[in-house]
C-alpha atoms as a PDB file:
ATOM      1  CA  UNK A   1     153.938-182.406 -93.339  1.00  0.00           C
ATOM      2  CA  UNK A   2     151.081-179.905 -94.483  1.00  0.00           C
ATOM      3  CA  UNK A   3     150.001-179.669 -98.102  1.00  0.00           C
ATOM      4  CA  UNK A   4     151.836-176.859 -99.870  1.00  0.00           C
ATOM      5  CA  UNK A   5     149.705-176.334-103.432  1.00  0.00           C
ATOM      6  CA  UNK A   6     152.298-173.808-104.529  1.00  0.00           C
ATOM      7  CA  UNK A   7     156.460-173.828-103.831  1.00  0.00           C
ATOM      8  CA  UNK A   8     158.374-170.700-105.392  1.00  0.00           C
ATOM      9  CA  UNK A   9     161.872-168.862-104.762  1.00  0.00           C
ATOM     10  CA  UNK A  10     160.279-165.825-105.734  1.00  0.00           C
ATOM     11  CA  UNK A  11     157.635-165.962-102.256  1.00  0.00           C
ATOM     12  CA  UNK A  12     157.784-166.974 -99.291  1.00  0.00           C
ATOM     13  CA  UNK A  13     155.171-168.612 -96.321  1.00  0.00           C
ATOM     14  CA  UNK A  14     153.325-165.490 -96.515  1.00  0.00           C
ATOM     15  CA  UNK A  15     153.147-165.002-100.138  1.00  0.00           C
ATOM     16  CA  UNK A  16     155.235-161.593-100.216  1.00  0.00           C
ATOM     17  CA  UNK A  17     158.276-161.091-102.751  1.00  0.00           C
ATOM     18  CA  UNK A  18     161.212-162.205-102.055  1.00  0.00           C
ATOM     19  CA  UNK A  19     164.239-159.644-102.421  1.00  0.00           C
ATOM     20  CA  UNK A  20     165.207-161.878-105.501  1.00  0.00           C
ATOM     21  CA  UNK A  21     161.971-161.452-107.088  1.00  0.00           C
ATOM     22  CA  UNK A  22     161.970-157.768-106.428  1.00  0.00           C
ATOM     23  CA  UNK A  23     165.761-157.404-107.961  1.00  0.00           C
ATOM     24  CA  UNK A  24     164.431-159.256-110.795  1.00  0.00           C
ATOM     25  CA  UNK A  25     161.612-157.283-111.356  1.00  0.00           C
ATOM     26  CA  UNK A  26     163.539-153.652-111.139  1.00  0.00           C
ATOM     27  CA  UNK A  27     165.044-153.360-114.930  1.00  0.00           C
ATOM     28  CA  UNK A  28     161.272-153.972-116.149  1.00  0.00           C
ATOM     29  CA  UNK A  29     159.527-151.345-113.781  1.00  0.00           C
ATOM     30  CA  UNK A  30     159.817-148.299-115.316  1.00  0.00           C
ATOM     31  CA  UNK A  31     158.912-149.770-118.828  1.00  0.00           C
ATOM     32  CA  UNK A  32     155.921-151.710-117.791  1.00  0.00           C
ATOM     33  CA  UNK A  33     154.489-148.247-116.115  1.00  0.00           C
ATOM     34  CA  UNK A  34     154.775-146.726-119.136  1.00  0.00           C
ATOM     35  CA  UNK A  35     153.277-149.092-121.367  1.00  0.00           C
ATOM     36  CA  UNK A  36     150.394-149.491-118.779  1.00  0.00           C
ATOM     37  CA  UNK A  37     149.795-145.954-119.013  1.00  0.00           C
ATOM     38  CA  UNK A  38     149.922-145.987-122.849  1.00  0.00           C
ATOM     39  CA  UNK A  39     147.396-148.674-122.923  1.00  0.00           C
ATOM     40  CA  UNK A  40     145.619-146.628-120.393  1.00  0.00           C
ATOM     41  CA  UNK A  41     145.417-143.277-122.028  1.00  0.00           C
ATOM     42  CA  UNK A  42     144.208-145.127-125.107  1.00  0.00           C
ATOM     43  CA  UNK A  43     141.379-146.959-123.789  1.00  0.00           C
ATOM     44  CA  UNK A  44     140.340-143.601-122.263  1.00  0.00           C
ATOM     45  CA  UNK A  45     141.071-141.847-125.400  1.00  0.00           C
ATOM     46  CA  UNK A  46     138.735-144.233-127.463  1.00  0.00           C
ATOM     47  CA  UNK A  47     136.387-144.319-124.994  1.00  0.00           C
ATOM     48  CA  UNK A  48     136.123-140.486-124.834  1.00  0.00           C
ATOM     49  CA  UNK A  49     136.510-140.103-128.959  1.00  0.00           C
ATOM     50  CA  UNK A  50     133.143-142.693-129.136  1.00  0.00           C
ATOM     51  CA  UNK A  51     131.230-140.823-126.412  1.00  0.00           C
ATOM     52  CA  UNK A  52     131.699-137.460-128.329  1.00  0.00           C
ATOM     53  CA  UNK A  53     130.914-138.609-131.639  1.00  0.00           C
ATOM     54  CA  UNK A  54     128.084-140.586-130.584  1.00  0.00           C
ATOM     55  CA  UNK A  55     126.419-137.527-128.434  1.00  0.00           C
ATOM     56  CA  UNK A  56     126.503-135.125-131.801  1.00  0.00           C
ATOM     57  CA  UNK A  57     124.284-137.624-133.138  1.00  0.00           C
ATOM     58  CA  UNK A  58     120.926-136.523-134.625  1.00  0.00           C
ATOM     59  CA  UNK A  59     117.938-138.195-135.582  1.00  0.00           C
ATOM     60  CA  UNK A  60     116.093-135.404-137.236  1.00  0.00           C
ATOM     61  CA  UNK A  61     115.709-137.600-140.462  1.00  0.00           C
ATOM     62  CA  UNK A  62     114.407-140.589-138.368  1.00  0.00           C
ATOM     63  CA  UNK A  63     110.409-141.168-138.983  1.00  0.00           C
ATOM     64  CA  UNK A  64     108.829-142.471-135.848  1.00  0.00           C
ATOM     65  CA  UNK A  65     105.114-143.867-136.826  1.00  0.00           C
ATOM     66  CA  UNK A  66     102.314-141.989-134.637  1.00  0.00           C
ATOM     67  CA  UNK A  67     100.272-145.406-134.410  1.00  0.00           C
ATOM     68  CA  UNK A  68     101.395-149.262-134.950  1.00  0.00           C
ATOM     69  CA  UNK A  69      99.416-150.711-137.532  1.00  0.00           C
ATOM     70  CA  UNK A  70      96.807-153.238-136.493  1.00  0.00           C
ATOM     71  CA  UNK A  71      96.180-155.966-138.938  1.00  0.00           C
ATOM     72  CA  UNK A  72      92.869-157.755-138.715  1.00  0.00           C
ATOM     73  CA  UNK A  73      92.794-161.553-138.257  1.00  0.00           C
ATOM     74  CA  UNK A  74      90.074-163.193-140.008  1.00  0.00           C
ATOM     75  CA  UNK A  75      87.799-164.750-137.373  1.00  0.00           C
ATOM     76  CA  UNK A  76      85.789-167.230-138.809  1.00  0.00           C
ATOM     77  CA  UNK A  77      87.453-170.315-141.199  1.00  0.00           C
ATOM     78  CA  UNK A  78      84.971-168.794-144.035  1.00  0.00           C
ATOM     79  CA  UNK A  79      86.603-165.632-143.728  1.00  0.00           C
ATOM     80  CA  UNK A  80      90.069-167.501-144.371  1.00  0.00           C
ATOM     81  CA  UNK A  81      88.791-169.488-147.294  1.00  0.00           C
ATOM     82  CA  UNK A  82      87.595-166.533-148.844  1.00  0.00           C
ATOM     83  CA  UNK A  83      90.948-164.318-147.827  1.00  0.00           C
ATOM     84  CA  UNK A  84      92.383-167.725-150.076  1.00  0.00           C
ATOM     85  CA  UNK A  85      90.319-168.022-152.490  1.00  0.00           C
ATOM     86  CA  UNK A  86      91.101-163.864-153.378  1.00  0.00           C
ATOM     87  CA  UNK A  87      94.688-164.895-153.217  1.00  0.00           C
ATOM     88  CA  UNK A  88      94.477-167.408-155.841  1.00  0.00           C
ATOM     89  CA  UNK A  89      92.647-164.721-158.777  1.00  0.00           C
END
């Protein structure tokens, strides 16, 4: 006897629905569409809504710096000792 991983009612060798699964199904249909197209229609809606409000976006007030600055690193250990020593006054 072959290995069957999974035994339903509802399906049969071929994996279609059964006509008891599809009776049983029936009284749920027409709800299910319509929540489905709820939760549809508001994914799209938020989706849409975040688009728009992020496209009239402006960044006049922004300040973008010409240059980056370019800090100098003391090359020598004397140079350090005295960038210390100038700390410590």
């Amino acid at each position: 006897m072959p290995y069957r991983p999974f035994q339903s009612t509802y399906y049969d060798e071929q994996m279609r629905a059964s006509p008891a699964l599809l009776r049983a199904r029936a009284p749920y249909l027409i709800k299910n569409t319509i929540t489905g197209i709820g939760i549809f229609s508001l994914v799209i809606g938020i989706y849409v809504y975040t688009i728009n409000v992020i496209s009239q976006d402006e960044f006049d007030d922004v300040v973008v710096p010409d240059e980056p600055v370019k800090l100098e690193k003391p090359s020598t250990t004397e140079e350090v000792r005295k960038a210390i020593a100038a700390k410590k006054q």
